[in-house]
N, C-alpha and C. Protein backbone atom coordinates (compact mmCIF):
# COMPACT_ATOMS: atom_id res chain seq x y z
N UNK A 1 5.41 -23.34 -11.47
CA UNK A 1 6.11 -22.48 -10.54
C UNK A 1 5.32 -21.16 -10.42
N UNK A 2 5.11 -20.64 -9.21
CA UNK A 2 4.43 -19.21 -8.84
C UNK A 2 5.59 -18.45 -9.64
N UNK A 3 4.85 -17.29 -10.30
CA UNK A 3 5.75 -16.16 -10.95
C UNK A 3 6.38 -15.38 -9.70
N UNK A 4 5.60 -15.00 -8.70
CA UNK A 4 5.99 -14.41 -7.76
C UNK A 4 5.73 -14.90 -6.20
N UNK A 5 6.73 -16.06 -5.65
CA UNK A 5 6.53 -16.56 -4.34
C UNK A 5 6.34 -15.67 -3.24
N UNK A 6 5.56 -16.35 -2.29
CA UNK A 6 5.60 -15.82 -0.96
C UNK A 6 6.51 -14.43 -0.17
N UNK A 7 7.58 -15.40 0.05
CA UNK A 7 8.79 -14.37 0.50
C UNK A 7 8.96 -13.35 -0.45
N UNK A 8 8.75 -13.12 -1.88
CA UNK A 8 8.99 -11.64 -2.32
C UNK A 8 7.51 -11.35 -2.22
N UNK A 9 6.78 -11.50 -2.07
CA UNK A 9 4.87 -10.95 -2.13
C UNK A 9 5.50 -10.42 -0.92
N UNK A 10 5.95 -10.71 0.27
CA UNK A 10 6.48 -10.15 1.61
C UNK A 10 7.01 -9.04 1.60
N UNK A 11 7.72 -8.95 0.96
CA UNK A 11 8.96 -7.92 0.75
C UNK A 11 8.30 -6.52 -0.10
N UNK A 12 7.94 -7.15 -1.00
CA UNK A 12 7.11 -6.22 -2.12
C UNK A 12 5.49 -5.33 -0.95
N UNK A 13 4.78 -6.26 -0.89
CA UNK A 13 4.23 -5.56 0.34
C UNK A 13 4.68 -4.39 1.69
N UNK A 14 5.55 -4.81 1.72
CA UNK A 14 6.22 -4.15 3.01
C UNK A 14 6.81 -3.08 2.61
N UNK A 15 7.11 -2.94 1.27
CA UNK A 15 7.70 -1.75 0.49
C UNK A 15 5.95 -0.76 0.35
N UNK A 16 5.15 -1.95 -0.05
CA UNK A 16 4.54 -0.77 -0.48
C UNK A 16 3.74 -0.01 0.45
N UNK A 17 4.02 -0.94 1.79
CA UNK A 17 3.49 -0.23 3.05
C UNK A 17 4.04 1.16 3.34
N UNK A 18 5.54 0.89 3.47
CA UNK A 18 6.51 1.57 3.76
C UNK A 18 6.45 3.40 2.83
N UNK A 19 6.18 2.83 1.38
CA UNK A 19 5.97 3.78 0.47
C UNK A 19 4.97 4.78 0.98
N UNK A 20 3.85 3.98 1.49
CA UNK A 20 2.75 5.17 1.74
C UNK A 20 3.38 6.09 2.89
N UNK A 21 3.84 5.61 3.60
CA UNK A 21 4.51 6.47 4.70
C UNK A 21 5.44 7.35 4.50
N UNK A 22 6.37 7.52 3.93
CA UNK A 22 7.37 8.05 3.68
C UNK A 22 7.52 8.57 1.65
N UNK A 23 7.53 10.14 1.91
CA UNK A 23 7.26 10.40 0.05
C UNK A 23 8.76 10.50 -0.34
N UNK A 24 9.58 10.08 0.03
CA UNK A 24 11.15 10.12 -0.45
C UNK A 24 11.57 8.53 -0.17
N UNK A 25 10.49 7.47 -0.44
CA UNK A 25 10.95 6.38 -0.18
C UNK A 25 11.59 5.67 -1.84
N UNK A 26 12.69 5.26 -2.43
CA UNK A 26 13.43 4.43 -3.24
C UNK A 26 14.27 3.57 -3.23
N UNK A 27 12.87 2.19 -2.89
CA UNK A 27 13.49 1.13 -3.20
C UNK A 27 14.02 0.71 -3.62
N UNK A 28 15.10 -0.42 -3.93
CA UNK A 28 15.67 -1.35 -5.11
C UNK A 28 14.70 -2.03 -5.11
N UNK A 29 14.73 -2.74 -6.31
CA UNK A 29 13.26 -3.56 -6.93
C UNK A 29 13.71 -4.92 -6.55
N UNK A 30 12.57 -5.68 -6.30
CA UNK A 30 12.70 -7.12 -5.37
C UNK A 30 12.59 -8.00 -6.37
N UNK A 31 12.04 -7.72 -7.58
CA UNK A 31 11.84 -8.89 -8.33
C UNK A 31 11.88 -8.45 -10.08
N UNK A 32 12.50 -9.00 -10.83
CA UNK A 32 12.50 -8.80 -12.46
C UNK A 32 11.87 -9.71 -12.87
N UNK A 33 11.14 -9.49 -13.79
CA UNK A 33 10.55 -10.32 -14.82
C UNK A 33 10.60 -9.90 -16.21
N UNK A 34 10.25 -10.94 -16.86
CA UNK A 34 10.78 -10.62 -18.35
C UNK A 34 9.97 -11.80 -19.31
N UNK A 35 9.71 -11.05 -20.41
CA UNK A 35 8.86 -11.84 -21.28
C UNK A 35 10.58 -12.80 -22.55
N UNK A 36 10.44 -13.91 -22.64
CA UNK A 36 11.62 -14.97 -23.19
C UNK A 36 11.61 -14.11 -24.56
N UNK A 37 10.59 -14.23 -25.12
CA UNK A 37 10.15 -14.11 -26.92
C UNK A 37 9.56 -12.90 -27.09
N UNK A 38 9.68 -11.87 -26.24
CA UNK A 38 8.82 -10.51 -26.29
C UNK A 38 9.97 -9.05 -25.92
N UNK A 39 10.98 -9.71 -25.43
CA UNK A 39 11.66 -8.32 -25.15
C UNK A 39 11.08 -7.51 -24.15
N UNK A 40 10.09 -7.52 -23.30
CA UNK A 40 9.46 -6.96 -22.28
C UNK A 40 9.65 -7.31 -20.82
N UNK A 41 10.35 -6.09 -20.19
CA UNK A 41 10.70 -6.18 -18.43
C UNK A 41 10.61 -5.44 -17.66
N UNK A 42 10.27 -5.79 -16.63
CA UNK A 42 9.13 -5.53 -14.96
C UNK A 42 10.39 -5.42 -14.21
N UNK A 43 10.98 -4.55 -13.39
CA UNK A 43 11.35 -4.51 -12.41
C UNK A 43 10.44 -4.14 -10.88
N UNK A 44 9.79 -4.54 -10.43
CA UNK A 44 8.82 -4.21 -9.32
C UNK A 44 9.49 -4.12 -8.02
N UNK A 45 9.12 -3.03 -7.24
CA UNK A 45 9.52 -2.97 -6.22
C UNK A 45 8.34 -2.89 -4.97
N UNK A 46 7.00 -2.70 -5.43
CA UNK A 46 6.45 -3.29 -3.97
C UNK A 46 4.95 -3.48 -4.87
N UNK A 47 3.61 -3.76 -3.37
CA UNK A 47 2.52 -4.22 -4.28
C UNK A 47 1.63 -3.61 -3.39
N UNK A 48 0.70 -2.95 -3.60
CA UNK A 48 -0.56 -2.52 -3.28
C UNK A 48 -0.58 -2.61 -1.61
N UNK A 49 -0.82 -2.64 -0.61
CA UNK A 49 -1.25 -3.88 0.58
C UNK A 49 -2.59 -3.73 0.13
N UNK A 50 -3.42 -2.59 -0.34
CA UNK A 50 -4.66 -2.55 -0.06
C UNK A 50 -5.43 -3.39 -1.34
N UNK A 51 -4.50 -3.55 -2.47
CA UNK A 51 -4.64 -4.32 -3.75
C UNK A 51 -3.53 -5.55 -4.29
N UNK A 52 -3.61 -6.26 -3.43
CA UNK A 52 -2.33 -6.99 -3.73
C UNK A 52 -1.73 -7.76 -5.03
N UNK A 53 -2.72 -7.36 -6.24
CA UNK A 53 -2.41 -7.66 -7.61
C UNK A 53 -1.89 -6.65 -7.99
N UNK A 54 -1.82 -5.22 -7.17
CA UNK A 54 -1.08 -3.82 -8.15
C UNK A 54 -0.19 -3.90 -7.77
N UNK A 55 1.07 -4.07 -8.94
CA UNK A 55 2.52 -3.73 -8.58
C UNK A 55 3.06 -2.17 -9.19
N UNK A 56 4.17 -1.96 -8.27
CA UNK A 56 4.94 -0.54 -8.73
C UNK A 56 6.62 -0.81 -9.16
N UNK A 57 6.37 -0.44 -10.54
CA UNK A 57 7.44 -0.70 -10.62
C UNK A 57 8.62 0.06 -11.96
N UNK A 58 9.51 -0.42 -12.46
CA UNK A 58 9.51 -0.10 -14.06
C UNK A 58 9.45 -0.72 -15.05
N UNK A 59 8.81 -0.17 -16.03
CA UNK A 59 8.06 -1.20 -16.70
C UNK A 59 8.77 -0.52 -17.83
N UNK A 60 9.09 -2.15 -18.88
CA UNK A 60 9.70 -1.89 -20.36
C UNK A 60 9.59 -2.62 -21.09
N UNK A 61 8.38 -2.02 -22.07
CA UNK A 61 7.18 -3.18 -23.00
C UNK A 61 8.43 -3.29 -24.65
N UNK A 62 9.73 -2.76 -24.62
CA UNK A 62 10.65 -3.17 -25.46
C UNK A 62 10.76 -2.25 -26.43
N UNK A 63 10.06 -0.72 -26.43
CA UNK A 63 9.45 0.16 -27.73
C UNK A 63 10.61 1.05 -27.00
N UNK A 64 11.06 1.23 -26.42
CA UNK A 64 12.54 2.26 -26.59
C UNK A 64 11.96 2.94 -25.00
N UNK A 65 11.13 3.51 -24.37
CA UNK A 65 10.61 3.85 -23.39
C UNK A 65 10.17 3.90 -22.06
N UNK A 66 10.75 2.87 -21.36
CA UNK A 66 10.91 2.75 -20.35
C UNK A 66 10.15 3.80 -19.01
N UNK A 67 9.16 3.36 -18.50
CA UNK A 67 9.06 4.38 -17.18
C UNK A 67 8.48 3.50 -15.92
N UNK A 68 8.18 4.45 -14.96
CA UNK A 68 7.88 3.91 -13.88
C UNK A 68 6.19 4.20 -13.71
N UNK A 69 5.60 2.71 -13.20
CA UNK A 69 3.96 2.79 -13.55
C UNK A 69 3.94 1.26 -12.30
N UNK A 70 2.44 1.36 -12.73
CA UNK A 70 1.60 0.33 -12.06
C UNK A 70 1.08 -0.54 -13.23
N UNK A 71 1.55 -1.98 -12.60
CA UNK A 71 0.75 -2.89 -13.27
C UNK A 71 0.09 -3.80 -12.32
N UNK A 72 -1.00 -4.79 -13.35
CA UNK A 72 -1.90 -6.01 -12.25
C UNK A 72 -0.51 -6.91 -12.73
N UNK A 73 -0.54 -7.64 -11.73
CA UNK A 73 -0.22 -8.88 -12.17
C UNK A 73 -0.96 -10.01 -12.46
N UNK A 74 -2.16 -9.91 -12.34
CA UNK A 74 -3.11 -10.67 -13.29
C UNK A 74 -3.41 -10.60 -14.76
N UNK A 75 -2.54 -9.47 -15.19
CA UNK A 75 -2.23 -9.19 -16.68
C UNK A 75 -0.96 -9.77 -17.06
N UNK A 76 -0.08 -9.69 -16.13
CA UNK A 76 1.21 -10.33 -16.71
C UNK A 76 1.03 -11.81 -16.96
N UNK A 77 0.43 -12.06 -15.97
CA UNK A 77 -0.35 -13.73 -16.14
C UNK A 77 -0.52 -14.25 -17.79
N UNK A 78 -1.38 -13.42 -17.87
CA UNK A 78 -1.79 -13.75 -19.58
C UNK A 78 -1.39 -13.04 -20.72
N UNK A 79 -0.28 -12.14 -20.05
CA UNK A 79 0.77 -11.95 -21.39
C UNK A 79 1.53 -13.20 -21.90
N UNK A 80 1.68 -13.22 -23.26
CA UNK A 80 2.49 -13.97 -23.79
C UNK A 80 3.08 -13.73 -25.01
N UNK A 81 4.34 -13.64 -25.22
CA UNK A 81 5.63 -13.60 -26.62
C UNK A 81 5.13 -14.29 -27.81
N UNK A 82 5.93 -13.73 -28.63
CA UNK A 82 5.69 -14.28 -30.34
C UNK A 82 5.56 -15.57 -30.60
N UNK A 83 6.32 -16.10 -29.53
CA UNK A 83 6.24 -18.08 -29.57
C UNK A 83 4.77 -18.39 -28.48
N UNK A 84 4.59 -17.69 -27.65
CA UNK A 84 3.17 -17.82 -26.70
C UNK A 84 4.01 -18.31 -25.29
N UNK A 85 5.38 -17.70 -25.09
CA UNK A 85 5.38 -18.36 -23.93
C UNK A 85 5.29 -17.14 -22.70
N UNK A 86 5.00 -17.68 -21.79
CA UNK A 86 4.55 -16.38 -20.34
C UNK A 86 5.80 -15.80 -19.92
N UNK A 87 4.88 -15.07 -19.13
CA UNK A 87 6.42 -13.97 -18.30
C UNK A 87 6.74 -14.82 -18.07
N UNK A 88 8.39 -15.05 -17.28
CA UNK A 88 8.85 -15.35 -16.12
C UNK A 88 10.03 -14.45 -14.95
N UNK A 89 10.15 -14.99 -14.46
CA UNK A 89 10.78 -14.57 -13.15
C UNK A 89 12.34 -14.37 -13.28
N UNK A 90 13.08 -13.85 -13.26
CA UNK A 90 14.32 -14.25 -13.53
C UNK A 90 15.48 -14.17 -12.37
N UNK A 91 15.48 -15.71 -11.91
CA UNK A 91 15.51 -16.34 -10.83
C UNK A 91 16.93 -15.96 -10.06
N UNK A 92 17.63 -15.16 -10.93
CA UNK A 92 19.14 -14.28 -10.42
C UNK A 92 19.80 -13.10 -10.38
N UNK A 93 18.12 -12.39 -10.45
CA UNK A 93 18.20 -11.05 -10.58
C UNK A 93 18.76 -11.00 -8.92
N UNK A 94 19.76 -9.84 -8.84
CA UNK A 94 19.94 -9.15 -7.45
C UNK A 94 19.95 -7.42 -8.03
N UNK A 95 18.80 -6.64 -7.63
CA UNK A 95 19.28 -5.32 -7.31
C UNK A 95 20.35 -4.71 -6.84
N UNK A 96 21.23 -4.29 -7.44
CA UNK A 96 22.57 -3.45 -6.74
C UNK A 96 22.23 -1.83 -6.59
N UNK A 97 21.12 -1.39 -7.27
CA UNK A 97 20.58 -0.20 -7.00
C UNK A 97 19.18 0.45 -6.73
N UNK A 98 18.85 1.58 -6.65
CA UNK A 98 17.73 1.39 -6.45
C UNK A 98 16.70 1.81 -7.57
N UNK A 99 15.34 1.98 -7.10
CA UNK A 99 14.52 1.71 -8.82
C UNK A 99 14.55 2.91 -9.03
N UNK A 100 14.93 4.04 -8.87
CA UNK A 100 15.28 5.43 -9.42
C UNK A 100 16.28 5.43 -9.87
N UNK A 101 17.64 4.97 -9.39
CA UNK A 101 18.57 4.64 -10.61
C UNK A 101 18.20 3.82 -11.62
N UNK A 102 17.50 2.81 -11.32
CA UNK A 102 17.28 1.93 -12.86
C UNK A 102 16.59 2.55 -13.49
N UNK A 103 15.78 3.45 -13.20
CA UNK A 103 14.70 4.73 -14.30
C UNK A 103 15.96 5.67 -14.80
N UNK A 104 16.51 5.95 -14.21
CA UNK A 104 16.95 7.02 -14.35
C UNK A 104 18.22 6.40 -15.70
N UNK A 105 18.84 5.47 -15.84
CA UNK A 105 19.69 4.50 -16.70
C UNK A 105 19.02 3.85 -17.75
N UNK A 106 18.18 4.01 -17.73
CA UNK A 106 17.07 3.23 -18.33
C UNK A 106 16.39 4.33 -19.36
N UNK A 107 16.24 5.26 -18.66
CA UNK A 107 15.99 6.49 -19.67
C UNK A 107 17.03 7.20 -20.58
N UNK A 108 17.85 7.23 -19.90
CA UNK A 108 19.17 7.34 -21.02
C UNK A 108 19.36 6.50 -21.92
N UNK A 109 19.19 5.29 -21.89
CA UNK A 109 19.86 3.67 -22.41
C UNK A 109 18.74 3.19 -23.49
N UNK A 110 17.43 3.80 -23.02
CA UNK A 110 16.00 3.66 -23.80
C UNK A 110 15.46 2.37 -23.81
N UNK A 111 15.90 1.51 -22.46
CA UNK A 111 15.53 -0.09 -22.36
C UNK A 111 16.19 -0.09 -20.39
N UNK A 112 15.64 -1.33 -19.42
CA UNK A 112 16.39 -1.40 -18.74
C UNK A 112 17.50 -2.39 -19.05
N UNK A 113 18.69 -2.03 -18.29
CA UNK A 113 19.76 -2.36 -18.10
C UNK A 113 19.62 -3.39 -16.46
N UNK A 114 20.01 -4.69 -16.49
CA UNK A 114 19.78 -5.10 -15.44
C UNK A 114 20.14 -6.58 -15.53
């Protein structure tokens, strides 16, 4: 299974089009991911157009800290948990807010909530 299909590469793009245009732009994040055996999660809300492996998003490697950054996703690729298994996708995430509230909850909480 693609970690990240078509229709959200769409969406995520179009955000990050959108982003360059507008400096008060806050998305809700289109896609979560999460490591099974690692405690580590990606909320991303758009991707490069000009780099379409850089995502923006919030990132929470499980150490209490939580912020908002850029990752490849050609790194998440070859991350893998204490057992060796890969990210995945987590196929029922729906955003109810946007990724400044989840930073912003997330920094209080010292993990995301989601």
């Amino acid at each position: 299974m693609t970690l990240i299909p078509q229709t959200l590469r769409d969406r995520l793009l179009a955000n990050g089009a959108k982003s360059r245009d507008t400096d008060a732009f806050d998305p809700r994040p289109v896609v979560k991911l999460f490591t099974p055996d690692a405690g580590a999660t990606w909320l991303l809300s758009e991707l490069d157009p000009d780099d379409p492996d850089l995502a923006f998003g919030l990132c929470d490697l499980g150490l209490g800290c939580p912020e908002l950054g850029y990752v490849r996703l050609s790194e998440l690729d070859a991350v893998r948990g204490r057992l060796g298994l890969p990210v995945e996708r987590d196929l029922h995430f729906r955003a109810d807010k946007s990724l400044g509230d989840y930073a912003d909850e997330a920094r209080r909480k010292g993990r995301i909530i989601a």
